[in-house]
PDB file of N, CA and C in Angstrom:
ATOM      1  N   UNK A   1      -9.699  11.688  20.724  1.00  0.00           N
ATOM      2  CA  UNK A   1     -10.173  13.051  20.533  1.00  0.00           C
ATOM      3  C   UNK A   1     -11.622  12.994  20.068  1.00  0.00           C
ATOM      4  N   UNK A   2     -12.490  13.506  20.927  1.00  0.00           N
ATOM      5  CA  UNK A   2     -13.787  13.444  20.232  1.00  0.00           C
ATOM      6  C   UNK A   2     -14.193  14.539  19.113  1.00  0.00           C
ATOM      7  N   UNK A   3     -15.019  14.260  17.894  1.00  0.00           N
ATOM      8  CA  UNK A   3     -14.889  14.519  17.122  1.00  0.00           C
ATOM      9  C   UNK A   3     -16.578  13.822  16.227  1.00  0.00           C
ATOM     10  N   UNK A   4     -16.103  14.282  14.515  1.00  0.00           N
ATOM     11  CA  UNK A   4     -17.045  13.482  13.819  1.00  0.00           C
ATOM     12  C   UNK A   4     -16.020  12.577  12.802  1.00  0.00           C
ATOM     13  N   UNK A   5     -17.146  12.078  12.212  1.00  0.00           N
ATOM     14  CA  UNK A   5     -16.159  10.800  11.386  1.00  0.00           C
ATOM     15  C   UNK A   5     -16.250  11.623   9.879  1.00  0.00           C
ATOM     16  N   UNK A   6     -15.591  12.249   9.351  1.00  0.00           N
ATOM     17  CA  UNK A   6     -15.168  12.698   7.975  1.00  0.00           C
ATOM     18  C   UNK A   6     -15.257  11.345   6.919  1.00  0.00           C
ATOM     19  N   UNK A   7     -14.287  10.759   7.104  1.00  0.00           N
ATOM     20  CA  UNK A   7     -13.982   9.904   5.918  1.00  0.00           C
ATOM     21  C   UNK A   7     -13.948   8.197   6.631  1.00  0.00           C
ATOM     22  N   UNK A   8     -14.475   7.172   5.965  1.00  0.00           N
ATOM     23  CA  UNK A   8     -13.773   6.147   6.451  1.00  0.00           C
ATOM     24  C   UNK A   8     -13.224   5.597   4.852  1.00  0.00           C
ATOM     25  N   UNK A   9     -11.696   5.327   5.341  1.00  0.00           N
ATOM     26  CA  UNK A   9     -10.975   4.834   4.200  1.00  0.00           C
ATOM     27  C   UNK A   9     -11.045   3.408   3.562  1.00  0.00           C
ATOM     28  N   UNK A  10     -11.362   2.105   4.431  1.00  0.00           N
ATOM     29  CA  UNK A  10     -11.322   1.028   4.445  1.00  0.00           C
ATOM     30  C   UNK A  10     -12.794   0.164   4.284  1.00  0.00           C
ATOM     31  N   UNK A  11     -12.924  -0.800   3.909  1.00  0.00           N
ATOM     32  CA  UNK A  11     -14.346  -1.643   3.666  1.00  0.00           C
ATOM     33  C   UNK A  11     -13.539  -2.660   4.727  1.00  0.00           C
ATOM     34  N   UNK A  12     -15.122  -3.253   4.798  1.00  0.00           N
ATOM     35  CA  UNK A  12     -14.720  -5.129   5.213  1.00  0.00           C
ATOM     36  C   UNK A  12     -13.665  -5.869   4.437  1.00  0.00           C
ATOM     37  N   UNK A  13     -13.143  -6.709   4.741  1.00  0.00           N
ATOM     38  CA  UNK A  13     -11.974  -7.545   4.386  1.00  0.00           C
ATOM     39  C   UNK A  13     -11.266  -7.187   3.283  1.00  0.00           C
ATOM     40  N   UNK A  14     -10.485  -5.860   3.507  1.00  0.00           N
ATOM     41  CA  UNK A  14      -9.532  -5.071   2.759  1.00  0.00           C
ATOM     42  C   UNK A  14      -8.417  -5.460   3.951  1.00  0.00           C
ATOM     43  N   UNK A  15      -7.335  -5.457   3.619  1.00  0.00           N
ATOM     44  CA  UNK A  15      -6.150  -5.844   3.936  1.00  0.00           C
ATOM     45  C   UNK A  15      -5.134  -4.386   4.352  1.00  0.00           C
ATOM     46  N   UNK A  16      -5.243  -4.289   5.024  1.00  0.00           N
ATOM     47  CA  UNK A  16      -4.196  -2.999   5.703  1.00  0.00           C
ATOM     48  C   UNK A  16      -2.776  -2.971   6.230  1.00  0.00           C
ATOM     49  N   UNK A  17      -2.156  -1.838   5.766  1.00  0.00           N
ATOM     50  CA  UNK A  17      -0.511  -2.240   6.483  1.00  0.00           C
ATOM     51  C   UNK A  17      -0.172  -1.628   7.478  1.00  0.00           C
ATOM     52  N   UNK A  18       0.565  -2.209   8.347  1.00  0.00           N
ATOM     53  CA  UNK A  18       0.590  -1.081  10.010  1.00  0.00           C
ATOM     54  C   UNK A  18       0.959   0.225   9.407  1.00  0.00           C
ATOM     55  N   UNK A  19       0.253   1.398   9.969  1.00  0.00           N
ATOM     56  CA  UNK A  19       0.160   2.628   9.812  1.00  0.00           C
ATOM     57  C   UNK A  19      -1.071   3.624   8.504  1.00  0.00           C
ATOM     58  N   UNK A  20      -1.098   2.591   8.013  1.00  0.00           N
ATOM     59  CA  UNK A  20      -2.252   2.845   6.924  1.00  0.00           C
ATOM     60  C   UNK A  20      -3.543   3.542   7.623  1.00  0.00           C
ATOM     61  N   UNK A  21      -3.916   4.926   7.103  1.00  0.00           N
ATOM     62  CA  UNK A  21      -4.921   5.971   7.410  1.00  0.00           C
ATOM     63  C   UNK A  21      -6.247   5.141   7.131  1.00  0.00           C
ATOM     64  N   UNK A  22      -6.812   4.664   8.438  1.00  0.00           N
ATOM     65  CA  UNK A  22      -8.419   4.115   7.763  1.00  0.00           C
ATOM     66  C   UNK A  22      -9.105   4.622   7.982  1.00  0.00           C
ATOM     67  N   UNK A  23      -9.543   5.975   9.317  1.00  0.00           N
ATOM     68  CA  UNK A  23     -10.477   6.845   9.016  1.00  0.00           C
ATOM     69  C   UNK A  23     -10.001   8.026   8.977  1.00  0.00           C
ATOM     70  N   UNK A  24     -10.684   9.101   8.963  1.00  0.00           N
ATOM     71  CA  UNK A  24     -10.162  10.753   9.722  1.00  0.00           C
ATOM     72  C   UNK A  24     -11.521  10.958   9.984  1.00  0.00           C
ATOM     73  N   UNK A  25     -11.150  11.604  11.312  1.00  0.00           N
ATOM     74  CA  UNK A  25     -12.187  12.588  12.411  1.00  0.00           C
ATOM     75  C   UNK A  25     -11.849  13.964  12.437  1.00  0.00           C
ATOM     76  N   UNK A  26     -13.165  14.741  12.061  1.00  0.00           N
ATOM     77  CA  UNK A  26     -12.900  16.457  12.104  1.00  0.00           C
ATOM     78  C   UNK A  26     -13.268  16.276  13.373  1.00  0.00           C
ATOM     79  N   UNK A  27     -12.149  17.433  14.174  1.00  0.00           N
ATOM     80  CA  UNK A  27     -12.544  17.821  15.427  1.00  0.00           C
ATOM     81  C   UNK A  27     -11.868  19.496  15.479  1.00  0.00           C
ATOM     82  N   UNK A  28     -12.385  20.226  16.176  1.00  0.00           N
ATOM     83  CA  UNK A  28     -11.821  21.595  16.216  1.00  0.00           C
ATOM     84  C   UNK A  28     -11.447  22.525  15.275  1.00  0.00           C
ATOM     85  N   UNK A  29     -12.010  21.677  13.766  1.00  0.00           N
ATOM     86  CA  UNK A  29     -11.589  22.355  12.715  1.00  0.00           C
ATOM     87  C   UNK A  29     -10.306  21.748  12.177  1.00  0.00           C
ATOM     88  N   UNK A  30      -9.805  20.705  12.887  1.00  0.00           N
ATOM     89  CA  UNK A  30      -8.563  20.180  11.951  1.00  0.00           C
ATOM     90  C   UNK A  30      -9.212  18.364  11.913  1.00  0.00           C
ATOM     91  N   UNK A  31      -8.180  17.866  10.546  1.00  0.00           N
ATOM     92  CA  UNK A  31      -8.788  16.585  10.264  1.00  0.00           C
ATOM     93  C   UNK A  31      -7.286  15.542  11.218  1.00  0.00           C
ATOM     94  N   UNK A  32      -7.865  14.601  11.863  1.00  0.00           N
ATOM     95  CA  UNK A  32      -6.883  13.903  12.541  1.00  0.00           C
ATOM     96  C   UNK A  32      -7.133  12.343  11.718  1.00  0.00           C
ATOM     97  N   UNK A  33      -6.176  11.860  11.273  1.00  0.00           N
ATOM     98  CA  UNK A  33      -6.350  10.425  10.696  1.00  0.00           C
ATOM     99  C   UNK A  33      -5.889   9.286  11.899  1.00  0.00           C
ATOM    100  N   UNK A  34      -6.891   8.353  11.914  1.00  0.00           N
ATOM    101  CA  UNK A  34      -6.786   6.926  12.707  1.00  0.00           C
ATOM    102  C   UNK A  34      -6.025   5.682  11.887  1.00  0.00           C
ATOM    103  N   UNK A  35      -5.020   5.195  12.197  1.00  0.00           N
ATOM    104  CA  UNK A  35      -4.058   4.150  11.782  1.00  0.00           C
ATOM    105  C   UNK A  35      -4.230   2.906  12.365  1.00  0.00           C
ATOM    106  N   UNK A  36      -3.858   2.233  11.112  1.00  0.00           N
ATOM    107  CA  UNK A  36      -3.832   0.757  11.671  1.00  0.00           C
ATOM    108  C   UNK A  36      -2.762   0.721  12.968  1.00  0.00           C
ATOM    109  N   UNK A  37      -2.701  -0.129  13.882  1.00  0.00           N
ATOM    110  CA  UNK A  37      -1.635  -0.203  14.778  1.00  0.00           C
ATOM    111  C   UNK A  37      -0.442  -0.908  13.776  1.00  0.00           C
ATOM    112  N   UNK A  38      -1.554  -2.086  13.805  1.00  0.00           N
ATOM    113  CA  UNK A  38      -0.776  -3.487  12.694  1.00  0.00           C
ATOM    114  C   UNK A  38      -0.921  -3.675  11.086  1.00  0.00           C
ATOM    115  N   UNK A  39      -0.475  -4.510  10.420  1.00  0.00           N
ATOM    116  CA  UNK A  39      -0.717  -4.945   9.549  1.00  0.00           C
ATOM    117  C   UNK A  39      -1.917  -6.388   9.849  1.00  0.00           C
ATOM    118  N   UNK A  40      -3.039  -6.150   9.120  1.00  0.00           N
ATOM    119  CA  UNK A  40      -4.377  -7.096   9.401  1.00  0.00           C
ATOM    120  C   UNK A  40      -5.223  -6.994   8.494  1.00  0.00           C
ATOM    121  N   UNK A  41      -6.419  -7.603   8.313  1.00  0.00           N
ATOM    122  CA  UNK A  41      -7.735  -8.046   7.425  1.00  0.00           C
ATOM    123  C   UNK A  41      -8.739  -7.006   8.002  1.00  0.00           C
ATOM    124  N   UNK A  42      -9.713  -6.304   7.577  1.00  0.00           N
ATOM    125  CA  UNK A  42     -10.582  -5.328   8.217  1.00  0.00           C
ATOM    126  C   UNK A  42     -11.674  -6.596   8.494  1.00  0.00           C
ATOM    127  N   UNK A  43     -11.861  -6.387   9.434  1.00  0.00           N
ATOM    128  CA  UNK A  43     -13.312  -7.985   9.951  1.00  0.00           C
ATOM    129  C   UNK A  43     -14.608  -7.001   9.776  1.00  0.00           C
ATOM    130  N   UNK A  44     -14.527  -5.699  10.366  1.00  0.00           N
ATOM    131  CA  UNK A  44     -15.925  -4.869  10.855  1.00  0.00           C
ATOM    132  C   UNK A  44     -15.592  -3.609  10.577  1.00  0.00           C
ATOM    133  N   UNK A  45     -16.511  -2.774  10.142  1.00  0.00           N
ATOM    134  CA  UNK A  45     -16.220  -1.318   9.950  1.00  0.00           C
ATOM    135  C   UNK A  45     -17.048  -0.457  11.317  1.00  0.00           C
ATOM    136  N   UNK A  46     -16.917  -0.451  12.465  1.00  0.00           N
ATOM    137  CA  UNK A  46     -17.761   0.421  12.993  1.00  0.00           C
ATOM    138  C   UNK A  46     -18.737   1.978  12.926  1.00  0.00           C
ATOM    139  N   UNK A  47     -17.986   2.368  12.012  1.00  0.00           N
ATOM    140  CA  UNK A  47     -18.078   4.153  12.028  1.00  0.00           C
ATOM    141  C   UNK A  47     -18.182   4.432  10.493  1.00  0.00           C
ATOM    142  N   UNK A  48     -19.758   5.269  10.226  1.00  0.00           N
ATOM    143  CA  UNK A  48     -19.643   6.176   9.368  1.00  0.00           C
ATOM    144  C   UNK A  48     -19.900   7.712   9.203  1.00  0.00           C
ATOM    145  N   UNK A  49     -19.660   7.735   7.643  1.00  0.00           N
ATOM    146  CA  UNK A  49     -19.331   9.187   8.114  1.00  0.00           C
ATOM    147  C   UNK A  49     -20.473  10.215   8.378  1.00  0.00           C
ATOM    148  N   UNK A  50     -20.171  11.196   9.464  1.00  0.00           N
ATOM    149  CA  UNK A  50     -20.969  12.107  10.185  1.00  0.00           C
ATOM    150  C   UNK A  50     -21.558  11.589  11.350  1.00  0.00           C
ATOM    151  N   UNK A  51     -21.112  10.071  12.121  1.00  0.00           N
ATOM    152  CA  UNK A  51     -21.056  10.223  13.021  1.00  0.00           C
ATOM    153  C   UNK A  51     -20.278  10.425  13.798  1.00  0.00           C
ATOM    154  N   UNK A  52     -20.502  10.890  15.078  1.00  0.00           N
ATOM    155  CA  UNK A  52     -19.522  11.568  16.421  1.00  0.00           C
ATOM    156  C   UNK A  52     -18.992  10.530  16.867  1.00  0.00           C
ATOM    157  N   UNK A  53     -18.172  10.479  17.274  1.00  0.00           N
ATOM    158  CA  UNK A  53     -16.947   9.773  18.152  1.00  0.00           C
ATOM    159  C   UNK A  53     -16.536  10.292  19.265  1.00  0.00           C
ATOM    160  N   UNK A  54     -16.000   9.309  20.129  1.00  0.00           N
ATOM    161  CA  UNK A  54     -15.685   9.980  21.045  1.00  0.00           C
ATOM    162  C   UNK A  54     -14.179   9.177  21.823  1.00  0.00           C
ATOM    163  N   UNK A  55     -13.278   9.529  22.576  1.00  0.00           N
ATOM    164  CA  UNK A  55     -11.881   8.692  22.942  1.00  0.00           C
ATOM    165  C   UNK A  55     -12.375   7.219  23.042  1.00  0.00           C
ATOM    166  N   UNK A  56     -11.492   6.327  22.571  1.00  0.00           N
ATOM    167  CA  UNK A  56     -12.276   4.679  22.411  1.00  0.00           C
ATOM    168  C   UNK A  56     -13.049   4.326  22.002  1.00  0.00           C
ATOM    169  N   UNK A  57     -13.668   5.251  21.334  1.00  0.00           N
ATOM    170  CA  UNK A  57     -14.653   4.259  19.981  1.00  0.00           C
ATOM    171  C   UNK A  57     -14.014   3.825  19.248  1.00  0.00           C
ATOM    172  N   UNK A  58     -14.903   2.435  19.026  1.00  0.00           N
ATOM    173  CA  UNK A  58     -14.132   1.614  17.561  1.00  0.00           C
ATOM    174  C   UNK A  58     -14.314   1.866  16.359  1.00  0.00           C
ATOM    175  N   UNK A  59     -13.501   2.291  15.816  1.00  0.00           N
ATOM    176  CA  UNK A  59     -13.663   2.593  14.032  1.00  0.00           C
ATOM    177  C   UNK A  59     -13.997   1.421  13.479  1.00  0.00           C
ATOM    178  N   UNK A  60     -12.700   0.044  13.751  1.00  0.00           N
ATOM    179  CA  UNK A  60     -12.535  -0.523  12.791  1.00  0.00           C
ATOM    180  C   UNK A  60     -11.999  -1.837  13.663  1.00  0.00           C
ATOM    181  N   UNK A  61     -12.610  -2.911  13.127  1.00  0.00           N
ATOM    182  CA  UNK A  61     -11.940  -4.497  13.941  1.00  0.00           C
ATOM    183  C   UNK A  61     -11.020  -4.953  13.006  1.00  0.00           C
ATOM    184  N   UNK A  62      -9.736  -5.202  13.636  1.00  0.00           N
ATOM    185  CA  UNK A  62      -8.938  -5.444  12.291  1.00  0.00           C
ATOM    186  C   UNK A  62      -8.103  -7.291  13.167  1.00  0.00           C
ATOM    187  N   UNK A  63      -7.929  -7.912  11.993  1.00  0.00           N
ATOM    188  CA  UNK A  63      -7.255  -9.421  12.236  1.00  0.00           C
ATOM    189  C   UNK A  63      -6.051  -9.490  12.188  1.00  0.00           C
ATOM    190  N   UNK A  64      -5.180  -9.902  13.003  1.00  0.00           N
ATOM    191  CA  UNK A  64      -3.667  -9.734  12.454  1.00  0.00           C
ATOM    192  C   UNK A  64      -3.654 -10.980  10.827  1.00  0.00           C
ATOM    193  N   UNK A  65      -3.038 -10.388  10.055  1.00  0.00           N
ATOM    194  CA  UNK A  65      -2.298 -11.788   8.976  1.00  0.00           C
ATOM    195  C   UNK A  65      -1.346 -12.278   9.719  1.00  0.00           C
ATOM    196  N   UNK A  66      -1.235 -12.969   9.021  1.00  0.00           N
ATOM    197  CA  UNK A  66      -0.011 -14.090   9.588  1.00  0.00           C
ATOM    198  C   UNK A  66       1.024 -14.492   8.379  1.00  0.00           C
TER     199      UNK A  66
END
């Protein structure tokens, strides 16, 4: 959903659990939150806030743990 970047929840090498909210994007007037798929290590933060996004931008590079 294209949009802007409101919030990013996560830093570099913070540790996330599958489903964990790491950014939200205002779009249309409502806030939509982006989830981990997996449980992983944050490697890269792509996106901050007030910039636009758009379908397939990368928020966030995440590592699986093991």
């Amino acid at each position: 959903v294209p949009g802007n970047v409101w919030k990013v929840l996560v830093e570099e090498n913070a540790e996330v659990a599958a489903g964990e909210t790491i950014a939200i994007i205002e779009s249309m007037k409502m806030e939509i939150s982006i989830t981990a798929h997996a449980a992983g290590r944050v490697r890269a933060v792509r996106m901050v806030p007030g910039r636009t996004v758009r379908t397939g931008d990368v928020v966030a590079v995440l590592e699986a743990i093991s």
